[in-house]
PDB file of N, CA and C in Angstrom:
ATOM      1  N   UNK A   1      14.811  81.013  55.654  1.00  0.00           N
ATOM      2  CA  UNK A   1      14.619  81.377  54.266  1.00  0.00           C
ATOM      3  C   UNK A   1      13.111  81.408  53.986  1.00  0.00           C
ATOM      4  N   UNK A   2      12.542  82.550  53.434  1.00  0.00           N
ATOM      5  CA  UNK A   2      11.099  82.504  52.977  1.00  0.00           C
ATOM      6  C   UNK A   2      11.054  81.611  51.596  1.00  0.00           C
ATOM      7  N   UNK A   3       9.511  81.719  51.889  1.00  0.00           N
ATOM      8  CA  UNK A   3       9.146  80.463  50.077  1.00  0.00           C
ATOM      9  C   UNK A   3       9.928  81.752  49.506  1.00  0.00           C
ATOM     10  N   UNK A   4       9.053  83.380  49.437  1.00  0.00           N
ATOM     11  CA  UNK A   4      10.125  83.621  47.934  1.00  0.00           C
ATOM     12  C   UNK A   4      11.262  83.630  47.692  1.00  0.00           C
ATOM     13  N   UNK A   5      12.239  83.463  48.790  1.00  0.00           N
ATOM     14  CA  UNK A   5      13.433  83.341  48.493  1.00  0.00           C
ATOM     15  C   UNK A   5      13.655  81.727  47.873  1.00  0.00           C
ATOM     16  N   UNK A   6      12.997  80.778  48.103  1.00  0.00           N
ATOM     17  CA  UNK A   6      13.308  79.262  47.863  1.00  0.00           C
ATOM     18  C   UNK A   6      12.501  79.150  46.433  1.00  0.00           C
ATOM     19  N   UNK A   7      11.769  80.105  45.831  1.00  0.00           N
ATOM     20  CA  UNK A   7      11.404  80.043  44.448  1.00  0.00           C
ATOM     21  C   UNK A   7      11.676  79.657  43.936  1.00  0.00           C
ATOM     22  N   UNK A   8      12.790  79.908  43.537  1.00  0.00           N
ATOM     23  CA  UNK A   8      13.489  79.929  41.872  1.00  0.00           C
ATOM     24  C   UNK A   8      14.325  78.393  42.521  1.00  0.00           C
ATOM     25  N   UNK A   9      14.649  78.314  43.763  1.00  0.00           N
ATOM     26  CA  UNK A   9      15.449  77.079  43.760  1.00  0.00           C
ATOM     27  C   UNK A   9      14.483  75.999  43.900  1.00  0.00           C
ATOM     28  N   UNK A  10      13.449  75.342  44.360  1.00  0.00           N
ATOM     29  CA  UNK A  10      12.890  74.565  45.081  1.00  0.00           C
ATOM     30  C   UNK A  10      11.405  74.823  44.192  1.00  0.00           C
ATOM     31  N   UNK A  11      10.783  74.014  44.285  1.00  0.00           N
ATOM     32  CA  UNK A  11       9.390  73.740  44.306  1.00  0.00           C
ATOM     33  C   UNK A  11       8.455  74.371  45.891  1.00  0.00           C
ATOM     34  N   UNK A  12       7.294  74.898  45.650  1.00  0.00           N
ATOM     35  CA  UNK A  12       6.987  76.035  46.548  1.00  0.00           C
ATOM     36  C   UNK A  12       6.245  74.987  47.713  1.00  0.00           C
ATOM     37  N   UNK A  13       5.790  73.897  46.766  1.00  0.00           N
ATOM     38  CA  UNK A  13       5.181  72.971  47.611  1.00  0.00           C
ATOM     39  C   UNK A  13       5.806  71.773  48.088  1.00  0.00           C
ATOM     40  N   UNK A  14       6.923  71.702  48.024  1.00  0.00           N
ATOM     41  CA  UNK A  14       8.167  71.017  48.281  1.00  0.00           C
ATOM     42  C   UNK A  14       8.356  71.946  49.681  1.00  0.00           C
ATOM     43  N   UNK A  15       8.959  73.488  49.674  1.00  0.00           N
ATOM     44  CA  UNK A  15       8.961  73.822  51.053  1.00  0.00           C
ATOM     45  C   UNK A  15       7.673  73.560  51.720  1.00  0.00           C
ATOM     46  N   UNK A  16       6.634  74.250  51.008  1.00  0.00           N
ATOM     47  CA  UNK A  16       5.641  73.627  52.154  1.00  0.00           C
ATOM     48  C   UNK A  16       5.405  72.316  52.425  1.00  0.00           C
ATOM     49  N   UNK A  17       5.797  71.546  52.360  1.00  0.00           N
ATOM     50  CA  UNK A  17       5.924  70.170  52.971  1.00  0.00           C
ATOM     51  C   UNK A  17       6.430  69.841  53.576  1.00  0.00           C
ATOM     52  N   UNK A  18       8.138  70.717  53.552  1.00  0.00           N
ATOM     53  CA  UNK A  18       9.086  70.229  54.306  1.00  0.00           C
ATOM     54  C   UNK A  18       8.573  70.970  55.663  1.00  0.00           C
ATOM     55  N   UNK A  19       8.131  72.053  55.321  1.00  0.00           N
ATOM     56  CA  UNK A  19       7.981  72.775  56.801  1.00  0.00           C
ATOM     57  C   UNK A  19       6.876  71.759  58.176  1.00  0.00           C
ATOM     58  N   UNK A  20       5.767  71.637  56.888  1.00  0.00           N
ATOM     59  CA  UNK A  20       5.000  70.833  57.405  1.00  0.00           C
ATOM     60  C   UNK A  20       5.420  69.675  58.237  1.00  0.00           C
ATOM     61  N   UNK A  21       6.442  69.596  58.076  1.00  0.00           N
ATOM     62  CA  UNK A  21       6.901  67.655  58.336  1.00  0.00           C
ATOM     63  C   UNK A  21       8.033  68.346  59.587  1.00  0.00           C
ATOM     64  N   UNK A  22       8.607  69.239  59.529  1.00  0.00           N
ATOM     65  CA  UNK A  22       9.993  70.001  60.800  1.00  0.00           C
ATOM     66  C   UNK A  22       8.971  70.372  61.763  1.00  0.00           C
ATOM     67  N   UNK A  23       7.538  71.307  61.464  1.00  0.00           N
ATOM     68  CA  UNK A  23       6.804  71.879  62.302  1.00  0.00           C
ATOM     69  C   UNK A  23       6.405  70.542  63.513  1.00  0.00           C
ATOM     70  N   UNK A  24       6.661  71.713  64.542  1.00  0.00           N
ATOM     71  CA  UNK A  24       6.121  71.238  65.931  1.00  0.00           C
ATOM     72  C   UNK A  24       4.607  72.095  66.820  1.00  0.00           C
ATOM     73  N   UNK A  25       4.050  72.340  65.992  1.00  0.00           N
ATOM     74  CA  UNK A  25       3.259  73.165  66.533  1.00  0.00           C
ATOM     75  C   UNK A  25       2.300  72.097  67.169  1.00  0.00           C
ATOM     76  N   UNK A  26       1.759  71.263  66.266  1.00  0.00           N
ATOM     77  CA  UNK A  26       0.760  70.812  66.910  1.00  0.00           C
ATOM     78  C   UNK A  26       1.089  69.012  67.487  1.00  0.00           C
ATOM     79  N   UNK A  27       0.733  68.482  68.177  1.00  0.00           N
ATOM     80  CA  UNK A  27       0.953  67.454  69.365  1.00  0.00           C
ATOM     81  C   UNK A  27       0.490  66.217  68.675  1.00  0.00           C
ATOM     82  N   UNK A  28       0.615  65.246  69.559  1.00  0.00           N
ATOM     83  CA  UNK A  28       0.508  63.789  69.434  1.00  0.00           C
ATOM     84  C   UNK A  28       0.359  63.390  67.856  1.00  0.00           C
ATOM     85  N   UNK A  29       1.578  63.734  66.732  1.00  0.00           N
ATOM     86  CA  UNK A  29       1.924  63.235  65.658  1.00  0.00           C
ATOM     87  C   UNK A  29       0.750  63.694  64.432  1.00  0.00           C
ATOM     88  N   UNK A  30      -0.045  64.709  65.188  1.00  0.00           N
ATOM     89  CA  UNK A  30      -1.155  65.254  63.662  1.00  0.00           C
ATOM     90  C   UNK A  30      -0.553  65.774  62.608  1.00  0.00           C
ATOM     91  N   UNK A  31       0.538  66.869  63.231  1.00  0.00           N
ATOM     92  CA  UNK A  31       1.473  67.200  61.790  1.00  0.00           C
ATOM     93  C   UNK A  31       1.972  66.355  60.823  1.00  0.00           C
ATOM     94  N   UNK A  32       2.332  64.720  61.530  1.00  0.00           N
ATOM     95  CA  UNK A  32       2.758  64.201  60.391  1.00  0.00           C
ATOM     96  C   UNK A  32       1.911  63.767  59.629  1.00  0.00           C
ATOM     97  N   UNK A  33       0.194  63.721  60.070  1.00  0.00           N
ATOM     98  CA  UNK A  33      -0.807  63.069  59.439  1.00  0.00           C
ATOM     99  C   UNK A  33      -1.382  64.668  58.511  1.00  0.00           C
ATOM    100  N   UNK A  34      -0.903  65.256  58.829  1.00  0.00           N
ATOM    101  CA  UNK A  34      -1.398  66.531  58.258  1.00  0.00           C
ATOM    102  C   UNK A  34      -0.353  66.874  56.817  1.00  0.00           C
ATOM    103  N   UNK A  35       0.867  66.123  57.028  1.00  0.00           N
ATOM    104  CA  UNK A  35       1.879  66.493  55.524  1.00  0.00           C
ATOM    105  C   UNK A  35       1.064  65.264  54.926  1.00  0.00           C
ATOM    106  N   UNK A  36       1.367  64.293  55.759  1.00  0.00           N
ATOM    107  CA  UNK A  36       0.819  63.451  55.055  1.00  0.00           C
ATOM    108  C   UNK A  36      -0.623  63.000  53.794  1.00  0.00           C
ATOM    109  N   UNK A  37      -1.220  63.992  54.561  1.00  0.00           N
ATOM    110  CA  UNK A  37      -2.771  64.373  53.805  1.00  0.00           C
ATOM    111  C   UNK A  37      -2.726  64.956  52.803  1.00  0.00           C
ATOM    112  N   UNK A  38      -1.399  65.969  52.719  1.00  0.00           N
ATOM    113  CA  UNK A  38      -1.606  67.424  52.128  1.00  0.00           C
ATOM    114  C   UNK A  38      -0.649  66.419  50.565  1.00  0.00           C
ATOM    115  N   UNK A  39       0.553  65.975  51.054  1.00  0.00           N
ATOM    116  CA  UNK A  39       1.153  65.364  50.216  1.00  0.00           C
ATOM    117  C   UNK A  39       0.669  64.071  49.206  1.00  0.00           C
ATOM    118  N   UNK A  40      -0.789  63.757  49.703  1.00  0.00           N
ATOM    119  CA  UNK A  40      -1.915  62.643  49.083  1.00  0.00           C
ATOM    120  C   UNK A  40      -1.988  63.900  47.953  1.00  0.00           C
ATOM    121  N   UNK A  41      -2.557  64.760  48.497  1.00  0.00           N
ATOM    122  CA  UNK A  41      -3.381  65.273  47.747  1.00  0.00           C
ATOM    123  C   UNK A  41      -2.639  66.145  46.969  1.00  0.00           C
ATOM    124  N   UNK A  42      -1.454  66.645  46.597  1.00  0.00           N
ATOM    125  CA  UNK A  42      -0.708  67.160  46.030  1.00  0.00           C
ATOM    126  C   UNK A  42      -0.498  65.982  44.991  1.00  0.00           C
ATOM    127  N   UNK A  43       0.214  64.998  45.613  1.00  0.00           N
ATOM    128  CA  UNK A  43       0.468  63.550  44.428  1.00  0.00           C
ATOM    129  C   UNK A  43      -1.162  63.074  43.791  1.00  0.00           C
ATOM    130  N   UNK A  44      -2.237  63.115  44.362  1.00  0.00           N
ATOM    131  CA  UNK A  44      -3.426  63.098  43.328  1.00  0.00           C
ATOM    132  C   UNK A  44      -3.431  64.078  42.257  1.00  0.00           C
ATOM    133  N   UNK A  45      -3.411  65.458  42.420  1.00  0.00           N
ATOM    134  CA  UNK A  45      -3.525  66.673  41.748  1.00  0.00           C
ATOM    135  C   UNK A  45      -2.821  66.244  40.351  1.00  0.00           C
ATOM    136  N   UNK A  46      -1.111  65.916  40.892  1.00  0.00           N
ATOM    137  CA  UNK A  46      -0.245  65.961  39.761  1.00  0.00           C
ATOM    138  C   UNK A  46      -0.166  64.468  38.645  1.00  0.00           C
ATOM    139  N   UNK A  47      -0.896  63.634  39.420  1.00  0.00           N
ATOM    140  CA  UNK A  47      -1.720  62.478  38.406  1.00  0.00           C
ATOM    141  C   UNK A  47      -2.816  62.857  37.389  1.00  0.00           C
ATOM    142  N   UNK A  48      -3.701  63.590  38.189  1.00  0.00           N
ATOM    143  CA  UNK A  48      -4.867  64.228  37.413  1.00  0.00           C
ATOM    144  C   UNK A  48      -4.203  64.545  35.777  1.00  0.00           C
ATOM    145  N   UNK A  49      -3.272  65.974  36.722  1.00  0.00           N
ATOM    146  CA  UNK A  49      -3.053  66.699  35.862  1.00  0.00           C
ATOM    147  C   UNK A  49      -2.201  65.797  34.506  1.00  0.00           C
ATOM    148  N   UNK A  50      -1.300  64.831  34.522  1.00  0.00           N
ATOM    149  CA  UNK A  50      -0.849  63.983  33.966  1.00  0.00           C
ATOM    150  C   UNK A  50      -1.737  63.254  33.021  1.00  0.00           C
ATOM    151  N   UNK A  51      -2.989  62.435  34.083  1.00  0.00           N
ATOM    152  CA  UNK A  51      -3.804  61.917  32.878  1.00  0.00           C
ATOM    153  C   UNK A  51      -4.706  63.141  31.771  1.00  0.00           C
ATOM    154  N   UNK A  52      -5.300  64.536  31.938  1.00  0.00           N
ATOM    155  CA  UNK A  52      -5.498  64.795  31.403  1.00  0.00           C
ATOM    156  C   UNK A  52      -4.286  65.039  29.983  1.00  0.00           C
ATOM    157  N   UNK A  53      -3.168  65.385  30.232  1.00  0.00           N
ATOM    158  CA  UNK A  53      -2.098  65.853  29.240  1.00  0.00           C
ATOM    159  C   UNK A  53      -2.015  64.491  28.147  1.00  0.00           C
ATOM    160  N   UNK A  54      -2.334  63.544  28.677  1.00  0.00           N
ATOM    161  CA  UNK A  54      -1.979  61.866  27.918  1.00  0.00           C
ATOM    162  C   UNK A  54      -3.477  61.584  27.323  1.00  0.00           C
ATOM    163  N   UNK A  55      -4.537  62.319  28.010  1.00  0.00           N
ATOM    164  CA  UNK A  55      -6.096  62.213  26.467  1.00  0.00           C
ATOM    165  C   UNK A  55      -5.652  62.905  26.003  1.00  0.00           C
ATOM    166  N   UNK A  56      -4.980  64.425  26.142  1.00  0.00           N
ATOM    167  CA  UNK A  56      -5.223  65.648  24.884  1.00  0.00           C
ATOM    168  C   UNK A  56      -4.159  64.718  23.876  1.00  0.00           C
ATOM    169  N   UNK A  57      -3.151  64.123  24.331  1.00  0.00           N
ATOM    170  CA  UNK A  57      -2.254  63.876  23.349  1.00  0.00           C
ATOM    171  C   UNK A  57      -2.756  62.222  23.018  1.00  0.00           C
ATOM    172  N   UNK A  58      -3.458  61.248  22.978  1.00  0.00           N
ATOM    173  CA  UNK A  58      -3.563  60.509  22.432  1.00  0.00           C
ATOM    174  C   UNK A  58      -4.913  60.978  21.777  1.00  0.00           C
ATOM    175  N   UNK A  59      -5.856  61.526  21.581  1.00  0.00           N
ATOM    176  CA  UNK A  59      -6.570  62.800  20.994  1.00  0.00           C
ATOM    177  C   UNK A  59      -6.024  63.560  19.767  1.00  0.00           C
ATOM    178  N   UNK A  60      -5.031  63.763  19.777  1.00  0.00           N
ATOM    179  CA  UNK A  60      -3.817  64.547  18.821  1.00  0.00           C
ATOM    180  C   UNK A  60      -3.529  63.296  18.148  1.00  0.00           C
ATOM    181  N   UNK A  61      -3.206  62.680  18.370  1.00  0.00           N
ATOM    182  CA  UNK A  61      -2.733  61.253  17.863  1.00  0.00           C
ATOM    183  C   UNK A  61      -3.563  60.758  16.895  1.00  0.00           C
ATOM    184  N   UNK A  62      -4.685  60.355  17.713  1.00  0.00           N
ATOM    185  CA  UNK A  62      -6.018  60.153  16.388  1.00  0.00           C
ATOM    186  C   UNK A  62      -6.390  60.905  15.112  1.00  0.00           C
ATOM    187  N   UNK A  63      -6.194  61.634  16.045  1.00  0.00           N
ATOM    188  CA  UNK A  63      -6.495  62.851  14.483  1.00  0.00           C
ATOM    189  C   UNK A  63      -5.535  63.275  13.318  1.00  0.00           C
ATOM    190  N   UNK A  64      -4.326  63.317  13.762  1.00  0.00           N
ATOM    191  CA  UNK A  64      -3.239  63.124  12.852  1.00  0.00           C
ATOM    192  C   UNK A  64      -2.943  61.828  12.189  1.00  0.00           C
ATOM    193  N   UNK A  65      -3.836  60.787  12.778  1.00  0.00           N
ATOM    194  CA  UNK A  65      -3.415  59.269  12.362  1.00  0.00           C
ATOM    195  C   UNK A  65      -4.595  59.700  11.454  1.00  0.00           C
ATOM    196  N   UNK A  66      -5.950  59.945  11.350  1.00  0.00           N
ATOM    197  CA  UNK A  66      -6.898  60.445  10.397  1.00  0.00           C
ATOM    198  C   UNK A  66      -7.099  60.852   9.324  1.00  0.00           C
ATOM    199  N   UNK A  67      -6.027  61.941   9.313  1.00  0.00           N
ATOM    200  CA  UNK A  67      -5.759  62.971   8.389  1.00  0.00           C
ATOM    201  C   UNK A  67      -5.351  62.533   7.187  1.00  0.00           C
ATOM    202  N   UNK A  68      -4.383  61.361   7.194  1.00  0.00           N
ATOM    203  CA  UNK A  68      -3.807  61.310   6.354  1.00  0.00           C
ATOM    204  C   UNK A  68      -4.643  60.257   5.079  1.00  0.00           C
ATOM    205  N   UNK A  69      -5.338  59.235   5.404  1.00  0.00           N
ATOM    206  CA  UNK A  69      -6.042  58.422   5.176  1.00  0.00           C
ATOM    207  C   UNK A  69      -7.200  59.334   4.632  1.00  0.00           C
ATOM    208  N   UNK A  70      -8.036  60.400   5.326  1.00  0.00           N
ATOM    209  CA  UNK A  70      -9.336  61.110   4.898  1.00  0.00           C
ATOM    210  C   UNK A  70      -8.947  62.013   3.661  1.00  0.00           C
ATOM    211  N   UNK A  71      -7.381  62.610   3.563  1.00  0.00           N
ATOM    212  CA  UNK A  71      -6.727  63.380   2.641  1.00  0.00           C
ATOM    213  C   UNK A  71      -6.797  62.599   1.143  1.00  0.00           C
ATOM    214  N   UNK A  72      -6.452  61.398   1.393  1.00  0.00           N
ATOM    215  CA  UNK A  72      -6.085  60.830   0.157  1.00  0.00           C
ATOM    216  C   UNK A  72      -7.319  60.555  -0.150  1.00  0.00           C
ATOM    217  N   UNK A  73      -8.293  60.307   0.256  1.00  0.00           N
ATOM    218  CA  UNK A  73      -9.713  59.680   0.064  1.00  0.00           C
ATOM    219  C   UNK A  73     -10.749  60.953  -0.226  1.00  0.00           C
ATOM    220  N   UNK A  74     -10.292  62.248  -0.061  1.00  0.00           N
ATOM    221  CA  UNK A  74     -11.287  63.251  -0.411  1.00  0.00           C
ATOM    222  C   UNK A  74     -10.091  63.191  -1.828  1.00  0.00           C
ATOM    223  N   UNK A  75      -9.220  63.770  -2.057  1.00  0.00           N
ATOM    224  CA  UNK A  75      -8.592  63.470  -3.176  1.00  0.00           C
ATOM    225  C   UNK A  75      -8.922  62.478  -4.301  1.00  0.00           C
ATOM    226  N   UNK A  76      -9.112  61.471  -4.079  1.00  0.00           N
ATOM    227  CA  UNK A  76      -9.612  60.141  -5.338  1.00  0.00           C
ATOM    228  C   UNK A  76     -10.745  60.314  -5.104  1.00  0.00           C
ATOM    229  N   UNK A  77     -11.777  60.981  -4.757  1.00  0.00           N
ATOM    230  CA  UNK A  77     -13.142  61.143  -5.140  1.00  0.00           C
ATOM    231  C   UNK A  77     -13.437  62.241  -5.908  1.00  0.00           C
ATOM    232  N   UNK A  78     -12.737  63.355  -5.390  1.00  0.00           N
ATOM    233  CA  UNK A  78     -12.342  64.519  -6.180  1.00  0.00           C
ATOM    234  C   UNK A  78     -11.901  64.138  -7.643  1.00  0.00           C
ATOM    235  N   UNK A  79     -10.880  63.196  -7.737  1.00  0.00           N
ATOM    236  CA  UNK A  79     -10.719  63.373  -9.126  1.00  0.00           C
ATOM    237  C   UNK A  79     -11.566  62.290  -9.899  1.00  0.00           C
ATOM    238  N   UNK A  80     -11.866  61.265  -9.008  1.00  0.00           N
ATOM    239  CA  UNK A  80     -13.147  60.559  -9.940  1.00  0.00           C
ATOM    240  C   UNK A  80     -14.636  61.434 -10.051  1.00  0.00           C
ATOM    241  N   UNK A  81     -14.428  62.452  -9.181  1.00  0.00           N
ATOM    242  CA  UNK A  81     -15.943  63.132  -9.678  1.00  0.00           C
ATOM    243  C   UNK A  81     -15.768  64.175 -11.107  1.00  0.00           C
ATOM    244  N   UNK A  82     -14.508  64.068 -11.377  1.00  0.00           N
ATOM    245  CA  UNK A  82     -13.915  65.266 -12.550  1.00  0.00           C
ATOM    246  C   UNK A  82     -13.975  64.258 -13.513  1.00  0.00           C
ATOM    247  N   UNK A  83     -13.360  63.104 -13.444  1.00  0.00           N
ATOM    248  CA  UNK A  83     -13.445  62.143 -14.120  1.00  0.00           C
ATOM    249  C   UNK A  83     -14.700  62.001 -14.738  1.00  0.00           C
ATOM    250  N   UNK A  84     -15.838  61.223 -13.889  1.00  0.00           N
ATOM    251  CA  UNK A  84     -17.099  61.663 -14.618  1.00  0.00           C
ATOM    252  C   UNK A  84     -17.791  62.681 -15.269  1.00  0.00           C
ATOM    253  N   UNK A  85     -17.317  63.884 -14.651  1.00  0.00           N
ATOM    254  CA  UNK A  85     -18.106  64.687 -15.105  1.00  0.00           C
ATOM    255  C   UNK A  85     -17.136  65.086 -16.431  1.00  0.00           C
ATOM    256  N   UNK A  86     -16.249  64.848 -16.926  1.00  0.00           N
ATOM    257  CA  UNK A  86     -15.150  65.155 -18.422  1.00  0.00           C
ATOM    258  C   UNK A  86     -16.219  63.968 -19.243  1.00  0.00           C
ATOM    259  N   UNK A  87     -16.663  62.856 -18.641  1.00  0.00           N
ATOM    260  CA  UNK A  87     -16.927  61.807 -19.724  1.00  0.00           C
ATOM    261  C   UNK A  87     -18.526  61.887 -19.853  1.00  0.00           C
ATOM    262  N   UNK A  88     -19.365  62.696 -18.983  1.00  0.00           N
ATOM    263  CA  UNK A  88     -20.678  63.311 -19.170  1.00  0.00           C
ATOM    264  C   UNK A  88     -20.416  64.310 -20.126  1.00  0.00           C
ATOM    265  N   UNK A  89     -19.789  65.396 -20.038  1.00  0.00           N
ATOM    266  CA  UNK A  89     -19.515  66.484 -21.552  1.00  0.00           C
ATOM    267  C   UNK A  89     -18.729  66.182 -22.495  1.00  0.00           C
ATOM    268  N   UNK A  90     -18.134  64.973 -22.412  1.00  0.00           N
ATOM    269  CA  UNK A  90     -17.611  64.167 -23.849  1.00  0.00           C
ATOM    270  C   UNK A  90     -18.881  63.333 -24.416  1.00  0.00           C
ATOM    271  N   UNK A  91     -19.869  63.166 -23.697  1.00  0.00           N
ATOM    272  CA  UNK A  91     -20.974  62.253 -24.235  1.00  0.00           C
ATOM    273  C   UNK A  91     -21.812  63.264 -25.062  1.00  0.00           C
ATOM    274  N   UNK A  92     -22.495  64.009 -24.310  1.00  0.00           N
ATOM    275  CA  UNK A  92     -23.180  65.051 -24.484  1.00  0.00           C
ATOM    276  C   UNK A  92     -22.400  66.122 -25.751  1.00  0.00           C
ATOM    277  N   UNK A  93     -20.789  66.382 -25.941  1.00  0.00           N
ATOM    278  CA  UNK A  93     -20.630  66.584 -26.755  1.00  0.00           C
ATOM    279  C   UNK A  93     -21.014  65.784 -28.200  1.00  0.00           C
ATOM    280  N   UNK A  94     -20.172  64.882 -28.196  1.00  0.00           N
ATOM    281  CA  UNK A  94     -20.333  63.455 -29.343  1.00  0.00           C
ATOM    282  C   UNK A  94     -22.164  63.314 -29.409  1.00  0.00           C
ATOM    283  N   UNK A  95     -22.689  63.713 -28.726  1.00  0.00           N
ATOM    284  CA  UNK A  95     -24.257  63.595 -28.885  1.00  0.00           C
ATOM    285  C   UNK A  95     -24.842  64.669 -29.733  1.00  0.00           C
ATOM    286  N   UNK A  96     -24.461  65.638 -29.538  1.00  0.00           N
ATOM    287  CA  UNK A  96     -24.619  67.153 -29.988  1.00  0.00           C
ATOM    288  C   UNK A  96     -24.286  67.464 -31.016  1.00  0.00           C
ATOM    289  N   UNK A  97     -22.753  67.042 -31.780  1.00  0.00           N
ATOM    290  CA  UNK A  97     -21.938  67.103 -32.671  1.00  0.00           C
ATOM    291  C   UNK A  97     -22.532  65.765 -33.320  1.00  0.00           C
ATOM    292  N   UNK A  98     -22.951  64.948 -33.182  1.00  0.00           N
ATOM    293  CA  UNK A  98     -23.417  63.542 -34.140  1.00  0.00           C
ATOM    294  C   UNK A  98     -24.643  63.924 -34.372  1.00  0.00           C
ATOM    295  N   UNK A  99     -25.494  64.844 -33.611  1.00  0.00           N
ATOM    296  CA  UNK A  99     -27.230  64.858 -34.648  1.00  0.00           C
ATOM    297  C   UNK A  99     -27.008  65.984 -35.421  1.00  0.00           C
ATOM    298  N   UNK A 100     -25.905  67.030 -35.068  1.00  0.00           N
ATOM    299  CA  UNK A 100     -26.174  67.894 -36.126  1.00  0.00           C
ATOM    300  C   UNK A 100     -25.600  67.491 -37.800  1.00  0.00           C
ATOM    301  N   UNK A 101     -25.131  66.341 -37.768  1.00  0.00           N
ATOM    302  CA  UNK A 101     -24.469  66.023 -39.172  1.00  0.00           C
ATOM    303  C   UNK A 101     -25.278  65.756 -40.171  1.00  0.00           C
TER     304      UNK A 101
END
C-alpha cells in the first residue's frame, strides 16, 4: 500500500515510521536507531507545536479576563466626566443668570 493510499486512513508519519521500523535495508540495528531518532523528533515537533497553541490560548484568556474589568472602568469615568462637566455648565449657568439680575 502507498502513503497515498494510507492517507485518509493513517497518519502519513505513522506509515513512515512503521516502514522505518519493518525496513531491513540497513545492518547492525541503525534502522532501529534511525525510527528511533526520527520518532524523537516527530514527538518534539508535536510538543512544540502544543506549547505554542496553550500561550496563544492562555493569551486569549488574559485578555478576555481584561476586558471586562477595563469596560466597566472606561464606562464610570465616562459618565463621571459628563457628570462634571453638567455641574461646570450648571455653575457657569447660575453664574451668568445671577449677575444679570
Amino acid at each position: 500500500m502507498t502513503p497515498a493510499d494510507k492517507r485518509g486512513k493513517t497518519n502519513y508519519f505513522s506509515f513512515l515510521l512503521n516502514q522505518l521500523k519493518t525496513s531491513h535495508i540497513m545492518s547492525n540495528g541503525s534502522s532501529n536507531d534511525l525510527a528511533g531518532a526520527i520518532s524523537g523528533l516527530v514527538e518534539t515537533v508535536a510538543k512544540l507545536g502544543q506549547q505554542q497553541i496553550e500561550v496563544v490560548n492562555n493569551g486569549l484568556k488574559t485578555v478576555s479576563d481584561m476586558v471586562g474589568p477595563l469596560g466597566k472602568t472606561m464606562t464610570d469615568m465616562m459618565g463621571n466626566m459628563a457628570n462634571t462637566l453638567n455641574e461646570v455648565l450648571q455653575n457657569v449657568s447660575s453664574t451668568i443668570g445671577g449677575g444679570s439680575k
